[in-house]
N, C-alpha and C. Protein backbone atom coordinates (compact mmCIF):
# COMPACT_ATOMS: atom_id res chain seq x y z
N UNK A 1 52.65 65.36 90.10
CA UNK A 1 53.97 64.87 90.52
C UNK A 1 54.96 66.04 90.54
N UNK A 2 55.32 66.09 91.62
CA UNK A 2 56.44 67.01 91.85
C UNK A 2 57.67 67.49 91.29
N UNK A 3 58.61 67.62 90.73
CA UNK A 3 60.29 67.24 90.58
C UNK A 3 61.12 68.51 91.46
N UNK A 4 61.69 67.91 92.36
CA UNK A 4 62.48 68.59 92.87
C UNK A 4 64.33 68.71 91.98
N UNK A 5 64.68 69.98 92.32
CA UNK A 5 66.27 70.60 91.32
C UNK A 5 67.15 69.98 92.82
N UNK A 6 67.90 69.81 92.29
CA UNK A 6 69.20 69.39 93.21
C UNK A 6 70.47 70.13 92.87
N UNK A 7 70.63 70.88 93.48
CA UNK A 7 72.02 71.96 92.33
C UNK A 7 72.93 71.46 93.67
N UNK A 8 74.08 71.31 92.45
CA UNK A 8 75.64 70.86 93.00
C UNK A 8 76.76 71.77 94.03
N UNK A 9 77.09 71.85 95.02
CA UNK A 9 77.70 73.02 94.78
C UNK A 9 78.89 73.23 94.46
N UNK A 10 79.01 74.34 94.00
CA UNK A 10 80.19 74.82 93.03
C UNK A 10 81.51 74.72 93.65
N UNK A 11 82.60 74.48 92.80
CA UNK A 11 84.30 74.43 93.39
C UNK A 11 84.27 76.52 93.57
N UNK A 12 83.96 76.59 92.93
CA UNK A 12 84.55 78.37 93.06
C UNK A 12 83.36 79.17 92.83
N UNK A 13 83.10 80.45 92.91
CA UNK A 13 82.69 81.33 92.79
C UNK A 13 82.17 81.08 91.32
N UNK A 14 80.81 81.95 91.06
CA UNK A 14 80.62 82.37 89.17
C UNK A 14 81.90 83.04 89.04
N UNK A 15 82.46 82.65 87.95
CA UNK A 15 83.08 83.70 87.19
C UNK A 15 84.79 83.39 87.69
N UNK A 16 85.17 82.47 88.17
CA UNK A 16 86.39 82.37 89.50
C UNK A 16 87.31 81.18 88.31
N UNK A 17 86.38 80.79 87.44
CA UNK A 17 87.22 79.74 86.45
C UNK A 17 88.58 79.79 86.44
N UNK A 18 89.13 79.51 87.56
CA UNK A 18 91.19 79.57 87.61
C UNK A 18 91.50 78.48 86.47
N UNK A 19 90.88 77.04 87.02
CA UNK A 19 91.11 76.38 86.62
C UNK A 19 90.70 76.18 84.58
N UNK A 20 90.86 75.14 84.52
CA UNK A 20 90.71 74.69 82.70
C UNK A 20 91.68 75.30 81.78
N UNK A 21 91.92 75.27 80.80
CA UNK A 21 92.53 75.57 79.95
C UNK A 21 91.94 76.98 79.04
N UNK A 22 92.69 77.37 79.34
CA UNK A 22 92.59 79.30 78.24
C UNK A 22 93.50 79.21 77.39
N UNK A 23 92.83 80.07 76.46
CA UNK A 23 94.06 80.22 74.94
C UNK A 23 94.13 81.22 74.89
N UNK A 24 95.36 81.57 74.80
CA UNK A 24 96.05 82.97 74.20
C UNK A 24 96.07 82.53 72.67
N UNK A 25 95.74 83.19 71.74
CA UNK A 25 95.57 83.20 70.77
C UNK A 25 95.91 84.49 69.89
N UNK A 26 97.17 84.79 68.73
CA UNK A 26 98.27 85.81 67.89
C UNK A 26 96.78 85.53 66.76
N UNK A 27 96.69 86.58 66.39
CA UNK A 27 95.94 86.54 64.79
C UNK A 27 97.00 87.49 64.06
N UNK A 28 96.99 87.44 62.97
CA UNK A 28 97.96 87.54 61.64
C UNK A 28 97.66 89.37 61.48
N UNK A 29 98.19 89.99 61.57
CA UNK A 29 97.79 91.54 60.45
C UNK A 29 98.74 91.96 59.66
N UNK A 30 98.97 93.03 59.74
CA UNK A 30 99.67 93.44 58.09
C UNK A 30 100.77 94.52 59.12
N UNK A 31 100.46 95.08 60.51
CA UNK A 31 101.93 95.93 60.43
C UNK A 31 102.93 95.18 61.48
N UNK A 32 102.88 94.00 61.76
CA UNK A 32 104.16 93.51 62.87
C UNK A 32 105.00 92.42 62.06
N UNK A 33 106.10 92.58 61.98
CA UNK A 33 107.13 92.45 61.18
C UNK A 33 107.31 90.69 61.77
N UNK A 34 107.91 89.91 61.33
CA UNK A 34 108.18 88.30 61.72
C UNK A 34 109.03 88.94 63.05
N UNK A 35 109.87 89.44 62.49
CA UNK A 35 110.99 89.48 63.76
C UNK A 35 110.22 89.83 64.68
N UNK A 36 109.75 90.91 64.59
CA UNK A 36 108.94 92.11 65.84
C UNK A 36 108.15 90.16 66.94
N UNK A 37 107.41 90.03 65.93
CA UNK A 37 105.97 88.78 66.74
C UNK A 37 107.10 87.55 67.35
N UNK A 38 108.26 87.01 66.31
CA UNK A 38 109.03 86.03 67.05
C UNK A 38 109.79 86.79 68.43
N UNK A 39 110.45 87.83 68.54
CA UNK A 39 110.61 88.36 69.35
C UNK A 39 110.29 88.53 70.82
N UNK A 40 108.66 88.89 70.71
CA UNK A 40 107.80 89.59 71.50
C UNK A 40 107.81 88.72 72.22
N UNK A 41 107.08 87.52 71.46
CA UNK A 41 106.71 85.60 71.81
C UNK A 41 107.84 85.18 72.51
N UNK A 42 108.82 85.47 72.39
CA UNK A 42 109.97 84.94 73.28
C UNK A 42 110.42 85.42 74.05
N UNK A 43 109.80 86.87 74.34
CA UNK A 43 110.39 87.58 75.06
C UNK A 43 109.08 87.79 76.46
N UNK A 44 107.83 86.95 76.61
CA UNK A 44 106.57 86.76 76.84
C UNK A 44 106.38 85.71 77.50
N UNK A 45 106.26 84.39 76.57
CA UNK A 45 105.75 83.32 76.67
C UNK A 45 106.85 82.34 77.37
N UNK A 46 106.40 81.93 78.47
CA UNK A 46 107.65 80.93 79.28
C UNK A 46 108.03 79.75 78.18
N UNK A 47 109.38 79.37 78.17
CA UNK A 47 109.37 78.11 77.11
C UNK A 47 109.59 78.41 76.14
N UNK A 48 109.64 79.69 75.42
CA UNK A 48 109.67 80.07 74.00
C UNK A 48 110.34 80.09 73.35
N UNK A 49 111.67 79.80 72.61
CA UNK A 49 112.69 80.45 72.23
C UNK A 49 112.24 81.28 70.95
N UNK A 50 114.02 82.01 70.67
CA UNK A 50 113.42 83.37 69.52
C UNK A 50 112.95 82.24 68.36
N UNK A 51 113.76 80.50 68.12
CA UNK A 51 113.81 79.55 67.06
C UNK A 51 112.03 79.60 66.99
N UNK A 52 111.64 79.38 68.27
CA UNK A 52 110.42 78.66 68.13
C UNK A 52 109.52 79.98 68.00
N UNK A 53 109.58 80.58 67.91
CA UNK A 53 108.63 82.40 67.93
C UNK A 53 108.61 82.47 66.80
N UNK A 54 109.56 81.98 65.81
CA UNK A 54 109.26 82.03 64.53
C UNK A 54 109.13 81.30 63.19
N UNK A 55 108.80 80.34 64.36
CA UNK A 55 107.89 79.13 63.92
C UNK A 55 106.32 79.57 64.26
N UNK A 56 106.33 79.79 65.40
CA UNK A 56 104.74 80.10 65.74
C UNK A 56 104.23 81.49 64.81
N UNK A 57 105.22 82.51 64.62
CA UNK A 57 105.09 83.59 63.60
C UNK A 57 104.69 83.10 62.33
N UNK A 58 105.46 82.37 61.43
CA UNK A 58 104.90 81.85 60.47
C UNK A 58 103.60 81.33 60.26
N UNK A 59 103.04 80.05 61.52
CA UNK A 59 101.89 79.53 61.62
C UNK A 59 101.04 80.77 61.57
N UNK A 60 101.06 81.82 62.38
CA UNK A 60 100.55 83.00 62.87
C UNK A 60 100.45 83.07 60.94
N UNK A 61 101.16 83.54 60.57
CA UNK A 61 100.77 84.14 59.05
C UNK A 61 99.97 83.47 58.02
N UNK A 62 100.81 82.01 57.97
CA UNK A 62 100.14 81.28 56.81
C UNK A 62 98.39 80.95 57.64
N UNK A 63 98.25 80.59 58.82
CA UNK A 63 96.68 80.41 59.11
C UNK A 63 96.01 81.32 59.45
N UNK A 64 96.46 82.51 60.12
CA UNK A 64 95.71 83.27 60.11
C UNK A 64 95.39 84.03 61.74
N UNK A 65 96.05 82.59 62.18
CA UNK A 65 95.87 82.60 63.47
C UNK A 65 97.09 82.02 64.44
N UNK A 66 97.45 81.41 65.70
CA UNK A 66 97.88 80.46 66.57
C UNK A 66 97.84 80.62 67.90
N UNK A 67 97.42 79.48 68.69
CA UNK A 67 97.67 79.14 69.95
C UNK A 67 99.33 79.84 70.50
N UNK A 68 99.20 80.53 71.14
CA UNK A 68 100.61 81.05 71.83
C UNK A 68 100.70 80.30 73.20
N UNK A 69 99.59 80.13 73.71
CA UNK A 69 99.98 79.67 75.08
C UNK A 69 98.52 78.96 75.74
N UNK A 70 98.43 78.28 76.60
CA UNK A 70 97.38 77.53 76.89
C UNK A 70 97.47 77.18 78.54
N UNK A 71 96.55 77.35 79.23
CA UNK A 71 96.85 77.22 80.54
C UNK A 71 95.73 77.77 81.53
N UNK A 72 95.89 78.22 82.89
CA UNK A 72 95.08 78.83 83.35
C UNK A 72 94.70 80.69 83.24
N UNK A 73 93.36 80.92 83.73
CA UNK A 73 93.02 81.99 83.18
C UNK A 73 94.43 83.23 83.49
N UNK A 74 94.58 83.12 85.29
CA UNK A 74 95.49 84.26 85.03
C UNK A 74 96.48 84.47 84.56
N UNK A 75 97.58 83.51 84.22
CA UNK A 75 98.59 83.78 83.68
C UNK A 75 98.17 83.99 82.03
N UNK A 76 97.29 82.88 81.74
CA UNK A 76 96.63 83.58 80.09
C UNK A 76 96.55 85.25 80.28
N UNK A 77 95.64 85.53 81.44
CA UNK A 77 95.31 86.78 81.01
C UNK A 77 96.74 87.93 81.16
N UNK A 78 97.75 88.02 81.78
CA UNK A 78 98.58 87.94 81.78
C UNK A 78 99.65 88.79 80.28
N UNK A 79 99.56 86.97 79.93
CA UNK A 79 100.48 87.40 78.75
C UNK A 79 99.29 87.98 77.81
N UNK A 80 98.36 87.23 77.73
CA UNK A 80 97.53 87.92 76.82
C UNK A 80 97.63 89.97 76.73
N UNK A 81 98.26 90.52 77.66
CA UNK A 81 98.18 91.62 77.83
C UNK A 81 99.34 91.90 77.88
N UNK A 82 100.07 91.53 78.13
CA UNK A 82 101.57 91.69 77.46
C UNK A 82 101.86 92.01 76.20
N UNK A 83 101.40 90.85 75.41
CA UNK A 83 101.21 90.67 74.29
C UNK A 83 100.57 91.73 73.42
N UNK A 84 99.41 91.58 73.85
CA UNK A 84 98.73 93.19 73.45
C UNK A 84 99.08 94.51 73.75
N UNK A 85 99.94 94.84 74.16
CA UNK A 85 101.19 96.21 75.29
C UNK A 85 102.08 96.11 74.26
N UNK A 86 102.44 95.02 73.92
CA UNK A 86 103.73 94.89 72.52
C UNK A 86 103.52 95.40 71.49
N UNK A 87 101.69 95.27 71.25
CA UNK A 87 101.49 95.77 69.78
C UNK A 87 100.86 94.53 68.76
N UNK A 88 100.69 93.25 69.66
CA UNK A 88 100.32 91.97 68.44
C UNK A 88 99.32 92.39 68.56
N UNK A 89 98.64 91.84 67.38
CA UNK A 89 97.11 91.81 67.27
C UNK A 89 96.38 90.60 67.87
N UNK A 90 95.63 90.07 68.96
CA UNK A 90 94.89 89.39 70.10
C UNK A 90 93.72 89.12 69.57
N UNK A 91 93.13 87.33 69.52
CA UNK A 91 91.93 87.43 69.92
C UNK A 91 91.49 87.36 71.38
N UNK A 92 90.22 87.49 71.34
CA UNK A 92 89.57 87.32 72.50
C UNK A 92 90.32 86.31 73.59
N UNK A 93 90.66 86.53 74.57
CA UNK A 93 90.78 84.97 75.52
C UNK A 93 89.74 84.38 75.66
N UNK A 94 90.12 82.73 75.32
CA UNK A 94 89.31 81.69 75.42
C UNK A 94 89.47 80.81 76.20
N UNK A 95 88.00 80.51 76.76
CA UNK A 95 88.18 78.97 77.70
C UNK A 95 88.06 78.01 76.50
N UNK A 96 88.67 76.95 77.06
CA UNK A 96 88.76 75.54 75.72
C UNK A 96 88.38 74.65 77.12
């Protein structure tokens, strides 16, 4: 008995993922000051204010980590590099 594959075809290209959700993601280190990261974040991230930068700064400290921004790849990739040009410390960009 035979089985024949039936492959779908694709919305985009390998690798073309515009779409879904990406995380920019701040991890915590020891030389960027609250001000410096609330700052940066507001001075970066559409929507941000300096109030809310250091709110997300804090989260950034006490966990270890935070979501800065969520969206499609290029503008993730984007700030993600902004961000990293500023001096924060970056994880990896993620698809979610």
């Amino acid at each position: 008995m035979a089985t024949e594959t039936v492959e779908r075809p694709r919305v985009g290209g390998p690798g073309s993922g515009r779409g879904g959700s990406w995380r920019v993601i701040v991890l915590n280190d020891n030389h960027n000051t609250f001000d410096h990261v609330a700052s940066t974040l507001a001075r970066i991230i559409p929507g941000v204010t300096l109030d809310r930068g250091y709110q997300i700064a804090d989260r950034i400290h006490n966990s270890g980590q935070a979501i800065v921004w969520t969206g499609e790849r290029e503008p993730a990739e984007l700030y993600w590099q902004q961000l990293s040009d500023a001096g924060l410390t970056m994880a990896p960009l993620e698809q979610h």
